[in-house]
Protein backbone atom coordinates (compact mmCIF):
# COMPACT_ATOMS: atom_id res chain seq x y z
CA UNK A 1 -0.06 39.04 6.39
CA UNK A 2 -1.59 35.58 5.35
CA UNK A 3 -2.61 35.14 8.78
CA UNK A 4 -4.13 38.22 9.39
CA UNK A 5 -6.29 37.49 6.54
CA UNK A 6 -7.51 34.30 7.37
CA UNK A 7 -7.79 35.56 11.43
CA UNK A 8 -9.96 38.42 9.83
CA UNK A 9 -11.74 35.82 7.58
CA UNK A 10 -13.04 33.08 10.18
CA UNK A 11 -14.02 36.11 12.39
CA UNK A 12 -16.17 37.56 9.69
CA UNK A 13 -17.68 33.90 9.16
CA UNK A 14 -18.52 33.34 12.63
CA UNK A 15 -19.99 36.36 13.28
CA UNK A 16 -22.19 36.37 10.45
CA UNK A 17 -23.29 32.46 10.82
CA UNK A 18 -24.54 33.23 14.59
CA UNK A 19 -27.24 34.63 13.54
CA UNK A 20 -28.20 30.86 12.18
CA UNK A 21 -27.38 29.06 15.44
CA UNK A 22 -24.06 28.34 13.42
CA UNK A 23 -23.15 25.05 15.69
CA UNK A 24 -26.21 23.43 16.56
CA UNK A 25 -28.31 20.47 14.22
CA UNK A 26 -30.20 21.65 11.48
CA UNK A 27 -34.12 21.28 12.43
CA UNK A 28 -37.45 21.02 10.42
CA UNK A 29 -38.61 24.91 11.25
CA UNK A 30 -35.22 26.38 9.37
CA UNK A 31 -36.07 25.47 6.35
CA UNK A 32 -38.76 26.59 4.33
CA UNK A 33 -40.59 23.77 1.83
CA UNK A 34 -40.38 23.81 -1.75
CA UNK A 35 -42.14 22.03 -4.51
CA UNK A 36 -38.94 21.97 -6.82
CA UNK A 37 -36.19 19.42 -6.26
CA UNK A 38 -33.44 22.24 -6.35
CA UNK A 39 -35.46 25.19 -3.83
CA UNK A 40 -34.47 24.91 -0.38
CA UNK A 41 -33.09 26.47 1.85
CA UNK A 42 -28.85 27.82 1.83
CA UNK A 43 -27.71 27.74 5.38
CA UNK A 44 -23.85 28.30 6.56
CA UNK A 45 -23.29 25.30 8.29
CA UNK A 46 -19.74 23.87 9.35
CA UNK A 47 -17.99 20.90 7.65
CA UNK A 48 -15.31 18.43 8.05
CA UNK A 49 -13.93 16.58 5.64
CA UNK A 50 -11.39 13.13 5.73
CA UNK A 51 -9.76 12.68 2.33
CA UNK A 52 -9.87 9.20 0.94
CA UNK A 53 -7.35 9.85 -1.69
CA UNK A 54 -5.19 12.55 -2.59
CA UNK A 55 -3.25 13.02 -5.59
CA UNK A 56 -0.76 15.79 -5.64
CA UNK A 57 2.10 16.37 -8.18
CA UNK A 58 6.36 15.56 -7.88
CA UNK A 59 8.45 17.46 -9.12
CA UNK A 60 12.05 16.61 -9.80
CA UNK A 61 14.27 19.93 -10.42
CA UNK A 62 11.51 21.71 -11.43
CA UNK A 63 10.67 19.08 -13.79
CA UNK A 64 6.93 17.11 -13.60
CA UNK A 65 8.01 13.58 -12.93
CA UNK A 66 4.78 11.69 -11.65
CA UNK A 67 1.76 11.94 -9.16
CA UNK A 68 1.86 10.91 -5.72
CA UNK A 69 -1.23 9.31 -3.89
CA UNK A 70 -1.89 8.76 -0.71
CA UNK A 71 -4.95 7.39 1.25
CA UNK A 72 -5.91 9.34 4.36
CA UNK A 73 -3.60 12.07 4.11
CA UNK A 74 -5.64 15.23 4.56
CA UNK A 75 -8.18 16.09 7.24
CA UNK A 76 -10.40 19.88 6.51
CA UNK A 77 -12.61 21.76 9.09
CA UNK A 78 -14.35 24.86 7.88
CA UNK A 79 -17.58 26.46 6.62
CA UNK A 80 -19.71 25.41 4.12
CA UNK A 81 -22.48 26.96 2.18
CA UNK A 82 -25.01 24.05 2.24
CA UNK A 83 -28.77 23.77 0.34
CA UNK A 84 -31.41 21.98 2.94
CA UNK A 85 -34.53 20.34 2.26
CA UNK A 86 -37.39 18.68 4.00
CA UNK A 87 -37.51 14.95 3.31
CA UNK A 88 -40.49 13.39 5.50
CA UNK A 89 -40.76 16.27 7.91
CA UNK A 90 -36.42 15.58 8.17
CA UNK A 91 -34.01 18.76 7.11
CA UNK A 92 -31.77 16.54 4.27
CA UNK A 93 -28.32 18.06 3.17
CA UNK A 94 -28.61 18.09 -0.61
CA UNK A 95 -25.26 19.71 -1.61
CA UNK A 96 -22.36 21.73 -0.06
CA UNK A 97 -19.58 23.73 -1.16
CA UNK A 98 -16.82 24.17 1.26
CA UNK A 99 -14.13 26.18 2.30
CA UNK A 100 -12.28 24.49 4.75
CA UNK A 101 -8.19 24.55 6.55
CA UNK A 102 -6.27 21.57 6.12
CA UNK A 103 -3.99 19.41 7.86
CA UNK A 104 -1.54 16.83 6.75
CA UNK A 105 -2.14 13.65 8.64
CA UNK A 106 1.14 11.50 7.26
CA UNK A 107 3.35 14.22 5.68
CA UNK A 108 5.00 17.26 6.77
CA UNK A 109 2.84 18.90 9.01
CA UNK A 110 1.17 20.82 6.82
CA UNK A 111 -1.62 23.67 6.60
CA UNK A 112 -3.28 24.17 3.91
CA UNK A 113 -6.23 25.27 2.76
CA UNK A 114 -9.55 23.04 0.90
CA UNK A 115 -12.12 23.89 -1.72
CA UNK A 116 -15.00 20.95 -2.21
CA UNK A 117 -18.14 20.41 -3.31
CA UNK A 118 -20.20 17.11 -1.60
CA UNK A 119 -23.73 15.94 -2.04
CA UNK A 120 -26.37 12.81 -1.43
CA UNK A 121 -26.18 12.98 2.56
CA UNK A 122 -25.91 9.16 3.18
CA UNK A 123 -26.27 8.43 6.96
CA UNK A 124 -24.30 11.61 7.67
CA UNK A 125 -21.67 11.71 5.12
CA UNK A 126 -21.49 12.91 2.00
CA UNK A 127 -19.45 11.99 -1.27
CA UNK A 128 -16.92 14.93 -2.30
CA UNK A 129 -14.32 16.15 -3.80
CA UNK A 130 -12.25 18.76 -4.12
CA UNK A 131 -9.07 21.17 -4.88
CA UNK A 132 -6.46 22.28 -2.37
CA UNK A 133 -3.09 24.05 -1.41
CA UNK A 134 -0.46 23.66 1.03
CA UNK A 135 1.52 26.46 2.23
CA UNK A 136 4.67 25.21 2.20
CA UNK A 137 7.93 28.18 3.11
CA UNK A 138 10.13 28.65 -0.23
CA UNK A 139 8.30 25.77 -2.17
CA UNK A 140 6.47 27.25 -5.81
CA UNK A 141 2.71 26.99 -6.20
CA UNK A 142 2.82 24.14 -8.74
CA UNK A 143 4.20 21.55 -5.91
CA UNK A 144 1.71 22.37 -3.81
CA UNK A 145 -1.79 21.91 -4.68
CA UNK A 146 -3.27 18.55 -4.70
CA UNK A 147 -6.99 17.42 -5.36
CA UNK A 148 -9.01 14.74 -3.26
CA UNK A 149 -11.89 12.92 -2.96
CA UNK A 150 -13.30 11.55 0.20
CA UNK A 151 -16.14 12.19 2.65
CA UNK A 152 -17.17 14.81 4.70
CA UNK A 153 -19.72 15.34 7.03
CA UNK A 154 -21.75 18.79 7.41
CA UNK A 155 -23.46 19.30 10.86
């Protein structure tokens, strides 16, 4: 059922980010100018994220014992729901929030899922952090969810 869901929910999100030429470089006439810092223009651009740390919970017979962190342990591709500006004639990523799958680079092979947030587009990456979950067979919810922070880059 799970994967029905999320089958059903990347066809939705491609089919409605066509319509915004959903793979190709962001360009000058997309956007529309504004004279606020925060106006823009929200585009549905995709996003892939390399976490620099992750901490994520242990538990020992049910018990919290400690948290575990690892460097370079989770890599996320997915959509993200990004506010563009022009800077000097230049579309310039502002912010994104993401929703994105997740794999387990040095664990278990994992898939998960990722929620983040990123912002200040330096040189094509972007600062963020974020929240995430690991489905993991016959393992309870409070083992599995970890949070990161790392960079990401929206194209």
């Amino acid at each position: 059922m799970k994967r029905v869901l999320l089958i059903f929910a990347l066809v939705a999100l491609v089919t409605g980010a066509s319509a915004q030429s959903f793979f190709t470089p962001v360009t000058a006439d997309q956007l529309k100018s504004g004279e606020k810092a925060l106006t823009g223009t929200f585009l549905i651009r995709p996003e892939f994220t390399v976490a620099g740390n992750v901490i994520k919970p242990v538990f020992i017979d049910g018990e919290f014992s400690s948290f575990e962190v690892s460097f370079a342990s989770r890599v996320g591709f997915g959509a993200s729901y990004s506010l563009y500006k022009l800077v000097e004639g230049e579309p310039y990523n502002v912010y994104s929030f993401a929703a994105q799958l997740s794999l387990a680079t040095i664990e278990r092979p994992n898939m998960g899922l990722i929620l983040s947030a990123s912002a200040f587009d330096l040189y094509g990456l972007s600062p963020s952090i974020g929240l995430g979950y690991d489905f993991v067979k016959d393992s309870p919810f409070k083992a599995n969810y970890f949070i990161l922070w790392g960079i990401s880059h929206t194209f």
